[in-house]
C-alpha atoms as a PDB file:
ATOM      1  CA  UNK A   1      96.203  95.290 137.665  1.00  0.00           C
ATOM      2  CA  UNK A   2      94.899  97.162 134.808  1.00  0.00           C
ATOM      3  CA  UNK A   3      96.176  98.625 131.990  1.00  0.00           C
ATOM      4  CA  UNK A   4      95.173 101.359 129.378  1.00  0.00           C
ATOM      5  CA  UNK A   5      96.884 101.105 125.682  1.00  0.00           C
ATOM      6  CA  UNK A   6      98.398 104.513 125.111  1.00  0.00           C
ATOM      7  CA  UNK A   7      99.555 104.872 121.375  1.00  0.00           C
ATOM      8  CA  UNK A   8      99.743 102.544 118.141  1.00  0.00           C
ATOM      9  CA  UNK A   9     100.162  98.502 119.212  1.00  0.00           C
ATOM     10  CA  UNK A  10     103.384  97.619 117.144  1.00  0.00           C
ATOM     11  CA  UNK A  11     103.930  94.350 116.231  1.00  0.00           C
ATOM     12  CA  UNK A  12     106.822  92.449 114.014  1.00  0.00           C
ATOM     13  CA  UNK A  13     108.358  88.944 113.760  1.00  0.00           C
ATOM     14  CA  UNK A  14     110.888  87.176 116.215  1.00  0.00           C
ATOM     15  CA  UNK A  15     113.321  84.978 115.426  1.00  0.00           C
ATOM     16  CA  UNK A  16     116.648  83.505 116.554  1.00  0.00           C
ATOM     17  CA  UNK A  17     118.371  86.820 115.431  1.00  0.00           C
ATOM     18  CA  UNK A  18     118.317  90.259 117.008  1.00  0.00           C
ATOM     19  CA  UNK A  19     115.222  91.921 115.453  1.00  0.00           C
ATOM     20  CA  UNK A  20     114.516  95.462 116.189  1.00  0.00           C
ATOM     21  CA  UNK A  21     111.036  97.362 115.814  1.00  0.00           C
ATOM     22  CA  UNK A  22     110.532 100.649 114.615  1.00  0.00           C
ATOM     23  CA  UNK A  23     110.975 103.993 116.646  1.00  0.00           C
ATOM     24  CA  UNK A  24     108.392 104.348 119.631  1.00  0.00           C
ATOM     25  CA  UNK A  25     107.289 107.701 121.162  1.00  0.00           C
ATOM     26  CA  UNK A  26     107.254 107.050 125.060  1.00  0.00           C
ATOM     27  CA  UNK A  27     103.918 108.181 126.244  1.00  0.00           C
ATOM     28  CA  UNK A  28     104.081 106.268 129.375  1.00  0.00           C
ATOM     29  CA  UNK A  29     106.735 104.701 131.600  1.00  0.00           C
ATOM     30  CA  UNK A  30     105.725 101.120 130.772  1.00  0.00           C
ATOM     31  CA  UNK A  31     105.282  98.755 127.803  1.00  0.00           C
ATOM     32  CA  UNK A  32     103.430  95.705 127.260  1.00  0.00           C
ATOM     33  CA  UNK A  33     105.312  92.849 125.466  1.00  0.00           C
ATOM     34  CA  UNK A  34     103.238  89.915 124.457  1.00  0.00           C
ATOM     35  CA  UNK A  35     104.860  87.212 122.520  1.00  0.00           C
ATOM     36  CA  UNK A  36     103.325  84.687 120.175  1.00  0.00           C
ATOM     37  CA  UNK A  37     105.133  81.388 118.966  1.00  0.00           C
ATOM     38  CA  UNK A  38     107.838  81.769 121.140  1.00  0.00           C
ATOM     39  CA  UNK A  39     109.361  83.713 124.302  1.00  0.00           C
ATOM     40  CA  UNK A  40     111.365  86.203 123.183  1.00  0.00           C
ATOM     41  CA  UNK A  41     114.744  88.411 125.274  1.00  0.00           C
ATOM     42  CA  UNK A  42     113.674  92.000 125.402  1.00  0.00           C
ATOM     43  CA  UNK A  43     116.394  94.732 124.718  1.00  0.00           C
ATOM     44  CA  UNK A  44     115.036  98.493 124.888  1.00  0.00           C
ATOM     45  CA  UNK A  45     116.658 101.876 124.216  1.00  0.00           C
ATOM     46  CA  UNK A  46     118.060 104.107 121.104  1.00  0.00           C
ATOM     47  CA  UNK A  47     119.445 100.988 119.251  1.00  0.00           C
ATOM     48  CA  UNK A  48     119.473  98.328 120.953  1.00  0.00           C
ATOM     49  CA  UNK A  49     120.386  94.443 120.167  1.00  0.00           C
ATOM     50  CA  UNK A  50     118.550  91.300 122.259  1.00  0.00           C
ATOM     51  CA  UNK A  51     120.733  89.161 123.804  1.00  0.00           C
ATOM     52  CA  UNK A  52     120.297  86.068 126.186  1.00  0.00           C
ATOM     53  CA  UNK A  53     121.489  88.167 128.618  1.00  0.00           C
ATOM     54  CA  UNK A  54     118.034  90.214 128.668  1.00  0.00           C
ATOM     55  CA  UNK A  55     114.590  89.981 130.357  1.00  0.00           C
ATOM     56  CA  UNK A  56     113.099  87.241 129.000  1.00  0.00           C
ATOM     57  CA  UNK A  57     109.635  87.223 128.591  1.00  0.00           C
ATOM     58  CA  UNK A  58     107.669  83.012 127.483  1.00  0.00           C
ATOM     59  CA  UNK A  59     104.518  83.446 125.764  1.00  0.00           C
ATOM     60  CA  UNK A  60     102.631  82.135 128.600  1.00  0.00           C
ATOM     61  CA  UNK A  61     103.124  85.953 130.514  1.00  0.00           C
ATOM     62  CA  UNK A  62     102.264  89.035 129.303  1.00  0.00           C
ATOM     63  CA  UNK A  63     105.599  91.179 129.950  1.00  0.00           C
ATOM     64  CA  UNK A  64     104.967  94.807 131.473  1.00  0.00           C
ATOM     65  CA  UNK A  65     108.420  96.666 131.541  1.00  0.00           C
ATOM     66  CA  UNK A  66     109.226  99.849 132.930  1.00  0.00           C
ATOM     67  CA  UNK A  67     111.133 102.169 130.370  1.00  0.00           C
ATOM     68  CA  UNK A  68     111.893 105.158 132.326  1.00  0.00           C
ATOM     69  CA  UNK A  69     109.676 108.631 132.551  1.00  0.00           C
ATOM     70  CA  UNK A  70     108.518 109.703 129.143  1.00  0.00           C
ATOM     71  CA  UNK A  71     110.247 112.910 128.102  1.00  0.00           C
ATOM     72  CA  UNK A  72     108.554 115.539 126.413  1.00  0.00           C
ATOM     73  CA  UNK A  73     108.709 119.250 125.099  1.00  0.00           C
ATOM     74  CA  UNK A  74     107.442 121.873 123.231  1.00  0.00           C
ATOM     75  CA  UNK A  75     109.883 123.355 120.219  1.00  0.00           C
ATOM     76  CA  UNK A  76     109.986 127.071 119.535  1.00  0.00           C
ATOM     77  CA  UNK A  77     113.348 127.292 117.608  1.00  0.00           C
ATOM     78  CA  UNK A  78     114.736 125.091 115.030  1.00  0.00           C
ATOM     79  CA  UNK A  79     118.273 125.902 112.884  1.00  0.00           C
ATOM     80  CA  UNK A  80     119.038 123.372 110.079  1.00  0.00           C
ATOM     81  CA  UNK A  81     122.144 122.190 109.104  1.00  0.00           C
ATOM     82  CA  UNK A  82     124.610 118.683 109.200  1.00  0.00           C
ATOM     83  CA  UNK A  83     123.037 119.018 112.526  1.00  0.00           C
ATOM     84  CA  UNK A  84     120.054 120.141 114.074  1.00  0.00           C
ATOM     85  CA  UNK A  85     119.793 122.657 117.400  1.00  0.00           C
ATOM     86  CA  UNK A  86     116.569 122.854 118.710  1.00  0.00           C
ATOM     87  CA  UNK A  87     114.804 125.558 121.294  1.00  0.00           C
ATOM     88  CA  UNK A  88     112.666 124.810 124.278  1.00  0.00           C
ATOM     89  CA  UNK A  89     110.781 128.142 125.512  1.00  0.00           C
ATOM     90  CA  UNK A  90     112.770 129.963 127.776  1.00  0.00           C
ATOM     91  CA  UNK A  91     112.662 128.950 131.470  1.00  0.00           C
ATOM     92  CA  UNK A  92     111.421 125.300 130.745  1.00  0.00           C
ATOM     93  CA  UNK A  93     114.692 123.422 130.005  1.00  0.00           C
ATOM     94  CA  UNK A  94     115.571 120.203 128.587  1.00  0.00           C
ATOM     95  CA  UNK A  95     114.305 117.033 129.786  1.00  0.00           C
ATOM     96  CA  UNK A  96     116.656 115.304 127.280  1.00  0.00           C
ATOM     97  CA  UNK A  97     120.235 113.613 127.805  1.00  0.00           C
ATOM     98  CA  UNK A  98     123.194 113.502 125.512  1.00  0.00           C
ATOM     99  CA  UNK A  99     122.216 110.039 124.162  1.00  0.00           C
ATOM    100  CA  UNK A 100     118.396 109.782 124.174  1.00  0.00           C
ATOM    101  CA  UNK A 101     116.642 109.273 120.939  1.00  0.00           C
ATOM    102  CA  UNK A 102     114.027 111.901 120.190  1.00  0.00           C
ATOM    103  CA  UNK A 103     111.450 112.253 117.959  1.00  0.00           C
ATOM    104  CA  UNK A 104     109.901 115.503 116.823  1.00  0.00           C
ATOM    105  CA  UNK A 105     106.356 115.877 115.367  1.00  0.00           C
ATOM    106  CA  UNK A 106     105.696 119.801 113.790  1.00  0.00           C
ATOM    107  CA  UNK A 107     102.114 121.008 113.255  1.00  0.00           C
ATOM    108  CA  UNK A 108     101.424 122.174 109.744  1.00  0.00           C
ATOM    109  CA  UNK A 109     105.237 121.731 108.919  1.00  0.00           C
ATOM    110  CA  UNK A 110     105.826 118.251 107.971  1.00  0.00           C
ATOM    111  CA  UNK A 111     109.592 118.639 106.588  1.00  0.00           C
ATOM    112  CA  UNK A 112     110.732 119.579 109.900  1.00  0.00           C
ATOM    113  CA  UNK A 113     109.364 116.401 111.791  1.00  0.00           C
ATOM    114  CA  UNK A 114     112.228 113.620 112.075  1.00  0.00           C
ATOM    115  CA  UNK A 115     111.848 110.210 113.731  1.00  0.00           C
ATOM    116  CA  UNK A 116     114.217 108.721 116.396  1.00  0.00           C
ATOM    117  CA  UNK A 117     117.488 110.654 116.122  1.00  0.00           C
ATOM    118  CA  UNK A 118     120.126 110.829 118.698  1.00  0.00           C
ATOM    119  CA  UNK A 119     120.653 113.806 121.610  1.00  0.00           C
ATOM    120  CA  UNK A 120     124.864 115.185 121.004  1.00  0.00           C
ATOM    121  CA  UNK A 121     124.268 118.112 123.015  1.00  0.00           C
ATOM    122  CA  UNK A 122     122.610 119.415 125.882  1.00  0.00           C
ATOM    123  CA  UNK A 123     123.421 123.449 125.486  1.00  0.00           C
ATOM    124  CA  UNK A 124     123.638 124.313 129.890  1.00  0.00           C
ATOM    125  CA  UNK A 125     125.950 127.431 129.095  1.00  0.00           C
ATOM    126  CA  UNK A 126     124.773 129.904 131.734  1.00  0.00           C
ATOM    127  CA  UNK A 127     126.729 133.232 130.953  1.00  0.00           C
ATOM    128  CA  UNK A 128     124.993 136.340 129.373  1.00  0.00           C
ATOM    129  CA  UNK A 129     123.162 134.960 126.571  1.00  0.00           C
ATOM    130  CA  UNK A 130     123.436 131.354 127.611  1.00  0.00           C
ATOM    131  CA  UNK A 131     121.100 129.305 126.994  1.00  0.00           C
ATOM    132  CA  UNK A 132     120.370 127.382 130.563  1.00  0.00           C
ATOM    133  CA  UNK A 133     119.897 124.066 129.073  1.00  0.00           C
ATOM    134  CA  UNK A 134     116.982 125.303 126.578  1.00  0.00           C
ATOM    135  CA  UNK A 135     119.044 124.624 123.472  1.00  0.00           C
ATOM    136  CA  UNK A 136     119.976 120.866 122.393  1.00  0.00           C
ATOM    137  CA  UNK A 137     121.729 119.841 119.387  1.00  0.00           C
ATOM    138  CA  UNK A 138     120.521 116.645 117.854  1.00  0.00           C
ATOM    139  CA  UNK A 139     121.769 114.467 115.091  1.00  0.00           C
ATOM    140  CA  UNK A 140     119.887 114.843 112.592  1.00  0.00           C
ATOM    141  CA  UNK A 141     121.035 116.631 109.163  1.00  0.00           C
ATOM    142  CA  UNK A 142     118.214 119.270 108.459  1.00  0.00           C
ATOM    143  CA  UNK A 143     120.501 120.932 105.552  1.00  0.00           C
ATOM    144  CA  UNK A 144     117.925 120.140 103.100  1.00  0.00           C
ATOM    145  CA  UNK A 145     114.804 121.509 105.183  1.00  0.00           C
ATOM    146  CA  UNK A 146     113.617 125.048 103.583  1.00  0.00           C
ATOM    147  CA  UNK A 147     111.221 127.223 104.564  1.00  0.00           C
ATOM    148  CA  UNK A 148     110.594 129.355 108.019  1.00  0.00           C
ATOM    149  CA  UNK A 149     109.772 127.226 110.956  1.00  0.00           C
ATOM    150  CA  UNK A 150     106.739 128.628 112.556  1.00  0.00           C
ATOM    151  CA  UNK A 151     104.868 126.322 113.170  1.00  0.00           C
ATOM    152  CA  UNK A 152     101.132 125.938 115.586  1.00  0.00           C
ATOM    153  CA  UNK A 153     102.351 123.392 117.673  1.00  0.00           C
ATOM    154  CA  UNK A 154     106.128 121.853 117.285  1.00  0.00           C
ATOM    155  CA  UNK A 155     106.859 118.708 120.045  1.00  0.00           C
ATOM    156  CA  UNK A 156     109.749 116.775 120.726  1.00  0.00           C
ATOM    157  CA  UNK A 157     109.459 113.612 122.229  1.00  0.00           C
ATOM    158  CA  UNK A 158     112.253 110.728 124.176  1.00  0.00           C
ATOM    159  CA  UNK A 159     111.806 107.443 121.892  1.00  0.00           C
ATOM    160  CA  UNK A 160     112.791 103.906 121.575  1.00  0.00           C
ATOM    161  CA  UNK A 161     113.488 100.564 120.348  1.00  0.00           C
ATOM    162  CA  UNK A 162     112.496  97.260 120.940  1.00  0.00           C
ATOM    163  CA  UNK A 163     114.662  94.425 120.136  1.00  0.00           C
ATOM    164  CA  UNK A 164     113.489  90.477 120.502  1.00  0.00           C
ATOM    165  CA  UNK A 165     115.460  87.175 120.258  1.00  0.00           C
ATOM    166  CA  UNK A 166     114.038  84.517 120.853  1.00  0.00           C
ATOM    167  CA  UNK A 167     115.842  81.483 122.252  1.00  0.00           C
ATOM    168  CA  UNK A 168     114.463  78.844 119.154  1.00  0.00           C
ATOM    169  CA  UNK A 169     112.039  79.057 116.474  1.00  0.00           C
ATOM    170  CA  UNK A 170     110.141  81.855 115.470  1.00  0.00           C
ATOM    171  CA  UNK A 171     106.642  83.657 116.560  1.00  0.00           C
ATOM    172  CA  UNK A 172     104.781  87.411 116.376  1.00  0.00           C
ATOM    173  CA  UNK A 173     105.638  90.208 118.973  1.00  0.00           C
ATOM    174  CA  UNK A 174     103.275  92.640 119.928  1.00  0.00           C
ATOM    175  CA  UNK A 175     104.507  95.923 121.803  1.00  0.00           C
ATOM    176  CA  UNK A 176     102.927  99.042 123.193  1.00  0.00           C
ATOM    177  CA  UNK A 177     102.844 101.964 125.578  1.00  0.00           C
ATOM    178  CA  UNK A 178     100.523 101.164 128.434  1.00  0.00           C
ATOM    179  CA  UNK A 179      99.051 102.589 131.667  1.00  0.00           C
ATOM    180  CA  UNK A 180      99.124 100.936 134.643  1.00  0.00           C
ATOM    181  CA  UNK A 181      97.185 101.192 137.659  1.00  0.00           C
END
């Protein structure tokens, strides 16, 4: 098996507590754990806590885990407020679930990119002027955004979290989006 680093390696410290990393854009359906110092219980999704309950994964394995297919799509609307609705072009429709954390990334329009916010609503009205699941809502208050989004190149992308426990001591975790083959 080999494996091809997709994205940014990101790497924080485990200890006997829950500790979460920062948001990660899927690029890939698998990570890569690694843990240094000690094995550490592996929790993933939009905010998750590490139990003894989860995969565990010693420091004498490297830990490949599958995280689901990496969901991704271009933006073309974008309406602020204490929520935030977001447009797919028409005919493409959402590959996001109520639920999913998303992260979106704007071209040339950096105070309309947010990191890791939650899917409330998946808009799958189909009447005249429906919206055929092209529309989401997202939580994320955009009220103070200004400005006219029109951006070269607007993508929203499914991201997650990493939590670790280890089982005694302490050590280094190192986590990233890989391809397998």
């Amino acid at each position: 098996m080999s494996v091809k680093p997709v994205g940014v390696n990101t790497t924080f410290a485990s200890s006997t507590s829950s500790t979460q990393s920062v948001a990660i854009p899927l690029k890939t359906d698998s990570l890569r754990v690694v843990a240094e110092g000690a094995g550490v219980y592996v929790a993933i999704g939009a905010n998750p806590t590490a139990t003894v309950d989860n995969l565990y994964v010693p420091t004498t394995i490297i830990g490949m885990i599958g995280v689901g297919l990496p969901a991704a799509q271009r933006v073309v609307g974008y309406t602020t407020g204490s929520t935030t609705i977001l447009d797919f072009p028409e005919g493409t429709g959402s590959p996001f679930a109520v639920g999913d954390a998303v992260t979106l990334s704007v071209t040339g329009q950096a105070d309309f990119d947010f990191e890791h916010k939650i899917v409330t609503d998946v808009d799958a009205s189909s009447n005249v002027g429906g919206y055929f699941s092209t529309r989401i809502t997202v939580d994320h208050d955009s009220s103070g955004v200004s400005g006219t989004f029109n951006p070269t190149w607007a993508e929203l992308r499914k991201s997650v979290k990493v939590a670790v426990k280890t089982n005694a001591g302490t050590g280094t975790v190192f986590i990233q989006c890989v391809q397998v083959s």
